[in-house]
N, C-alpha and C. Protein backbone atom coordinates (compact mmCIF):
# COMPACT_ATOMS: atom_id res chain seq x y z
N UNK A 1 -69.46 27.74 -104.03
CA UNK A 1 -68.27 28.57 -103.98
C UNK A 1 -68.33 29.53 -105.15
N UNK A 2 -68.29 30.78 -104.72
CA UNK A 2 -68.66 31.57 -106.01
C UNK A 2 -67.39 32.17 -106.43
N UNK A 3 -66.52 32.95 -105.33
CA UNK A 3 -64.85 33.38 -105.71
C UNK A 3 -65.49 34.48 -107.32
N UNK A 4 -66.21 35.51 -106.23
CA UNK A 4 -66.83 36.57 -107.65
C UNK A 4 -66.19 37.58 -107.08
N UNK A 5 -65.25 37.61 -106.56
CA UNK A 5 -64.54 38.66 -106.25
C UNK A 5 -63.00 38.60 -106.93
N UNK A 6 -62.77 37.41 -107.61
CA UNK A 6 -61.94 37.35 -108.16
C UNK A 6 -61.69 37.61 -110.04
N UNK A 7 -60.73 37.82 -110.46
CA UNK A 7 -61.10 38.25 -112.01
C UNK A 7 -61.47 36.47 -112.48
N UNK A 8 -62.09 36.77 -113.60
CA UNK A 8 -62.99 35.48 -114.34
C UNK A 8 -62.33 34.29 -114.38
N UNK A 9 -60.75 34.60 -115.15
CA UNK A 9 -59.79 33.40 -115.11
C UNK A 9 -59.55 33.19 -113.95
N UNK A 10 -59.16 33.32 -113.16
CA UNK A 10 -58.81 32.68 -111.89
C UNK A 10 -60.07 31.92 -110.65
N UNK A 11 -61.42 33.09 -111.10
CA UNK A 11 -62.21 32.26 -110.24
C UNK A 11 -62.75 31.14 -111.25
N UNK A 12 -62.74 30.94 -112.54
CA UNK A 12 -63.20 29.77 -113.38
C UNK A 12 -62.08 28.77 -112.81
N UNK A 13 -60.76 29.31 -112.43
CA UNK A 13 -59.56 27.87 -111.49
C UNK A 13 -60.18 27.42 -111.16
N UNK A 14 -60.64 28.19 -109.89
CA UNK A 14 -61.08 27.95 -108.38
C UNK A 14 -61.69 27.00 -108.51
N UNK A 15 -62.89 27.31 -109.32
CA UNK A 15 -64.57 26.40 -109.74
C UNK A 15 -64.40 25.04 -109.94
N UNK A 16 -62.64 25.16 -110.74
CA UNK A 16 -62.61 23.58 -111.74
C UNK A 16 -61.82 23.17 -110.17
N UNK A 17 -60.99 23.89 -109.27
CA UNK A 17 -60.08 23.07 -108.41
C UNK A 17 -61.12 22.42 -107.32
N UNK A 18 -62.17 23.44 -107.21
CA UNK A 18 -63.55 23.15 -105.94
C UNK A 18 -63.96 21.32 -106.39
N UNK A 19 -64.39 21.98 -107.74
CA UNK A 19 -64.75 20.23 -108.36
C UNK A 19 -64.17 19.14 -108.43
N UNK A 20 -62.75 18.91 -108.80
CA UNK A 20 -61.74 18.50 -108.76
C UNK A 20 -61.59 17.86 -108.00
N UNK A 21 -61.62 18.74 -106.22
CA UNK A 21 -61.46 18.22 -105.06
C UNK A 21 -62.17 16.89 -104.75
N UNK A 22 -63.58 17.40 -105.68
CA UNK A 22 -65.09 16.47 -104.64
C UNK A 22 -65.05 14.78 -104.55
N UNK A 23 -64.01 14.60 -105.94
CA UNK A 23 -64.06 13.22 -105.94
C UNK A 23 -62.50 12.91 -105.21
N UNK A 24 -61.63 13.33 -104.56
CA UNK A 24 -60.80 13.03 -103.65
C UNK A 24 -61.83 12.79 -101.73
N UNK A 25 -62.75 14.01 -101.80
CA UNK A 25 -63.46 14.49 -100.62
C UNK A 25 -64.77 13.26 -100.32
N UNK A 26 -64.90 12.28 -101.44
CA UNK A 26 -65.67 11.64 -101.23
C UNK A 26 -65.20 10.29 -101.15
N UNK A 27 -64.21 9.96 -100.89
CA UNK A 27 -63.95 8.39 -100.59
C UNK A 27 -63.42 8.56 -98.67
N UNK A 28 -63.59 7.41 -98.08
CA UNK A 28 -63.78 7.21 -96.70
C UNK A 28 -62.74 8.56 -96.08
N UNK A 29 -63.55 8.90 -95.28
CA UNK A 29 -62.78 9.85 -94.08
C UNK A 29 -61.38 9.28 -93.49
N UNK A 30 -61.65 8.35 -92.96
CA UNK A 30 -59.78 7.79 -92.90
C UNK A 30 -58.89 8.02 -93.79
N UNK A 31 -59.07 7.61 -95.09
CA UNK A 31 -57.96 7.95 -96.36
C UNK A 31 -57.63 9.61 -96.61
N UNK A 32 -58.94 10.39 -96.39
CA UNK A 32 -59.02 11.79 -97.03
C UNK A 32 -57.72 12.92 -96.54
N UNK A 33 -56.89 12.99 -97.38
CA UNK A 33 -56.14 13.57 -96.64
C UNK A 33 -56.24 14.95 -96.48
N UNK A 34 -55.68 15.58 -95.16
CA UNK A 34 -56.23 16.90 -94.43
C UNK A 34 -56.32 18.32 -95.61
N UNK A 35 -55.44 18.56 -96.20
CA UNK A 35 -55.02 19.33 -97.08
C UNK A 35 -54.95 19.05 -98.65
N UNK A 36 -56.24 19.98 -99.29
CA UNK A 36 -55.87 20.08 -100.86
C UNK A 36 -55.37 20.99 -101.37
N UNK A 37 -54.24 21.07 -101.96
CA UNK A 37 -53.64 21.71 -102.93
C UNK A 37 -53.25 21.92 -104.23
N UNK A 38 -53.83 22.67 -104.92
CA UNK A 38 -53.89 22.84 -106.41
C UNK A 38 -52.48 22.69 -106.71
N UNK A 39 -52.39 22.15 -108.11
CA UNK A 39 -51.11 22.17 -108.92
C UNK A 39 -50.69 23.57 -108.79
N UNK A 40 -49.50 23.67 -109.12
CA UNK A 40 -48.98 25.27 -109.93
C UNK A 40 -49.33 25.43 -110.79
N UNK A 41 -49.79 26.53 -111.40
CA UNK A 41 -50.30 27.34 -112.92
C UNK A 41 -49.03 28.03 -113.00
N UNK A 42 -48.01 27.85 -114.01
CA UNK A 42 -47.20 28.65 -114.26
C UNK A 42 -47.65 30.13 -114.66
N UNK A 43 -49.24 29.91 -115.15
CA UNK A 43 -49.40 31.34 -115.89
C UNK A 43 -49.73 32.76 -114.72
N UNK A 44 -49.89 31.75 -113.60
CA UNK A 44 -50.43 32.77 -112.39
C UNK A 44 -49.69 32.25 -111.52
N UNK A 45 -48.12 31.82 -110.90
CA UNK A 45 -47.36 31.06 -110.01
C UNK A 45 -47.94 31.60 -108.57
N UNK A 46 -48.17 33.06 -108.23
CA UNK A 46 -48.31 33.87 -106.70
C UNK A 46 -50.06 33.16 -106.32
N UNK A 47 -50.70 32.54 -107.02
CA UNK A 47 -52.00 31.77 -106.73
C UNK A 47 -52.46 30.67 -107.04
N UNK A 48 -52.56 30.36 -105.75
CA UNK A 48 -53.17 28.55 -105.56
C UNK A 48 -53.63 28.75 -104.49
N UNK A 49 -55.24 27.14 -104.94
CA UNK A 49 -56.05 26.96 -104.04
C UNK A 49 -55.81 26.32 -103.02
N UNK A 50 -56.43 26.16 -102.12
CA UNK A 50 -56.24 25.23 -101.06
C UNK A 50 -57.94 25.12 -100.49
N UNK A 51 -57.40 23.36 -100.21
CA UNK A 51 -59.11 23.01 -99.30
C UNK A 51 -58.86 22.62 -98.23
N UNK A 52 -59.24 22.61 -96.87
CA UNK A 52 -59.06 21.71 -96.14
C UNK A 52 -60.50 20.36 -96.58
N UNK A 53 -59.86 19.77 -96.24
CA UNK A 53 -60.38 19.00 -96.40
C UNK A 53 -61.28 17.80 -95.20
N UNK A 54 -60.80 18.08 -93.84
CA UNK A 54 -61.69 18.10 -92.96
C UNK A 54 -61.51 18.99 -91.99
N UNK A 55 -62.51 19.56 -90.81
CA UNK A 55 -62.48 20.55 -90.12
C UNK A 55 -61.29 20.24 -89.16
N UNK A 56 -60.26 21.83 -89.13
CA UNK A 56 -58.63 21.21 -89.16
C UNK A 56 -58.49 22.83 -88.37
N UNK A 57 -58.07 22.88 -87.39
CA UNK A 57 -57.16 24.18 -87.05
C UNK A 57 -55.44 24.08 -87.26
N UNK A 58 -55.02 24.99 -88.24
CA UNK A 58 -54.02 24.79 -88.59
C UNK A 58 -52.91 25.86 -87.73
N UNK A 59 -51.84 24.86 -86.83
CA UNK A 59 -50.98 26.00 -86.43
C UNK A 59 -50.46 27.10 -86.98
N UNK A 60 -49.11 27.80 -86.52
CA UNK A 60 -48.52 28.69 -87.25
C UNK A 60 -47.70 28.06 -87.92
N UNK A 61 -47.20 26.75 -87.82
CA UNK A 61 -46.00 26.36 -88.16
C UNK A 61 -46.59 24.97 -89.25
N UNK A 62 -47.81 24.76 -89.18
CA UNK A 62 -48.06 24.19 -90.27
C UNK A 62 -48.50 25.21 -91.77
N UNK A 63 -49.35 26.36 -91.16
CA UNK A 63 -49.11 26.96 -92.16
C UNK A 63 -48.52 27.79 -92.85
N UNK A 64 -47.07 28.14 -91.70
CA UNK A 64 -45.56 28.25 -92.89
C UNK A 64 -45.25 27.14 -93.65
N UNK A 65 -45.49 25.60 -93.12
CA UNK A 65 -45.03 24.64 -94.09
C UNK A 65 -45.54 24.69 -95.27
N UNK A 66 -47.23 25.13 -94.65
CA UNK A 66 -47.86 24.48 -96.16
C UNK A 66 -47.59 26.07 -97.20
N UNK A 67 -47.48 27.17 -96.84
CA UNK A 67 -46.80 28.19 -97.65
C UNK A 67 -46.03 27.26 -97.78
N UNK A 68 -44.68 27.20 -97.56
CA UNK A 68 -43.59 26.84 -98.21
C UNK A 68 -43.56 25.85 -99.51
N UNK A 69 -44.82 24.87 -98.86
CA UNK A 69 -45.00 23.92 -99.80
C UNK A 69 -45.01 24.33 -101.43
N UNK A 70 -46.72 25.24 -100.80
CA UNK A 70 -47.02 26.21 -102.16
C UNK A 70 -46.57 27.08 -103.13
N UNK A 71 -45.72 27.62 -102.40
CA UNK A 71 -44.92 28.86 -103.04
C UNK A 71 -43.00 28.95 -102.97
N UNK A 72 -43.03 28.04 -102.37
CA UNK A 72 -41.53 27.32 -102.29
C UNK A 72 -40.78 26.95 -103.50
N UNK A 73 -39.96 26.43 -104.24
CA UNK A 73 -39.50 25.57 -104.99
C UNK A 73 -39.61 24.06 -104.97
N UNK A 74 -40.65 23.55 -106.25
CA UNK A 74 -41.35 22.43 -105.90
C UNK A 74 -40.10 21.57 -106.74
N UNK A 75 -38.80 21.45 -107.15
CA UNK A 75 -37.83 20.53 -107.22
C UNK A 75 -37.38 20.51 -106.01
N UNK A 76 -37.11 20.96 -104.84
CA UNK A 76 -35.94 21.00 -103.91
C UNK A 76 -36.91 20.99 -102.71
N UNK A 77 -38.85 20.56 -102.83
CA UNK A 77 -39.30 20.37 -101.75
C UNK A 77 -38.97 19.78 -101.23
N UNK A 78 -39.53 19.44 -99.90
CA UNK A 78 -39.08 18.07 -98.86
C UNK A 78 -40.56 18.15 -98.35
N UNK A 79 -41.31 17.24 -98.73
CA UNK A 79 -42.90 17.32 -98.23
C UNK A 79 -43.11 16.60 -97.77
N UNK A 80 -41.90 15.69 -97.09
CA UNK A 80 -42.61 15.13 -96.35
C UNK A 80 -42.78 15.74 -94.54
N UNK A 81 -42.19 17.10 -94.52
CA UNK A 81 -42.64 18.00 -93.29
C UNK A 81 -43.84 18.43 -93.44
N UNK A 82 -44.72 17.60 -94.44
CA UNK A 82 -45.94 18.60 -94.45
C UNK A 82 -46.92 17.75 -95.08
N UNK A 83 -47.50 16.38 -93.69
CA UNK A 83 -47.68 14.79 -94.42
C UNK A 83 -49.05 15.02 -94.78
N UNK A 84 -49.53 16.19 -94.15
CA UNK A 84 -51.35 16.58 -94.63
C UNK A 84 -51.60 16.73 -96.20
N UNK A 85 -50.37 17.16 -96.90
CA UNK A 85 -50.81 17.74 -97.83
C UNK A 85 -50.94 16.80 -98.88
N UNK A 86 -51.84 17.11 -99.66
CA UNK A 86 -52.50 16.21 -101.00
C UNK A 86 -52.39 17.42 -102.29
N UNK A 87 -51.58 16.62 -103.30
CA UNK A 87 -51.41 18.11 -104.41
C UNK A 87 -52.73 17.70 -105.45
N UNK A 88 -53.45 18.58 -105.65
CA UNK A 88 -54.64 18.47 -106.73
C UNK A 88 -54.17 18.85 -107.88
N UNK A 89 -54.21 18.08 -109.34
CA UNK A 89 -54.16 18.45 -110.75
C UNK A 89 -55.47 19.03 -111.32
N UNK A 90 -55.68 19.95 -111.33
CA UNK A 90 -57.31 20.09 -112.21
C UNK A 90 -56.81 20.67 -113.43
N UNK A 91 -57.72 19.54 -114.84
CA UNK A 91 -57.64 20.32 -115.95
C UNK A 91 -58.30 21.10 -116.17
């Protein structure tokens, strides 16, 4: 994943969220849940990653949820309309 189209700080995110992922992406396929999602960066709030995490066609209405998820207000979420999703911390 190279994300060289992005400025340095944000694709160095990407790099650490890609990695981040691998050890969620590698324990049994049953557990793995469908959707990774990076923490919020307060310093950049309008960008976050996302993985799927197995090969997934996502409706329209899952991916207004999972916007909402992302870019929503994460005190007053309700996630559990949106049971795919897995939130990733990368330091």
């Amino acid at each position: 994943m190279s994300l060289d189209w992005l400025p340095s700080d944000l694709r160095e995110r990407g790099i650490r969220f890609a990695a981040g992922t691998e050890r969620v992406l590698s324990g049994p396929s049953r557990l793995r849940p469908r959707v990774l999602l990076e923490s919020r960066d307060e310093t950049v709030p309008h960008v976050r990653f996302v993985r799927l995490a197995v090969p997934l066609a996502l409706s329209a209405s899952d991916l207004a949820a999972l916007a909402d998820k992302a870019f929503g207000d994460e005190e007053e979420a309700d996630h559990s309309s949106c049971p795919y999703l897995h939130r990733v911390t990368v330091s």
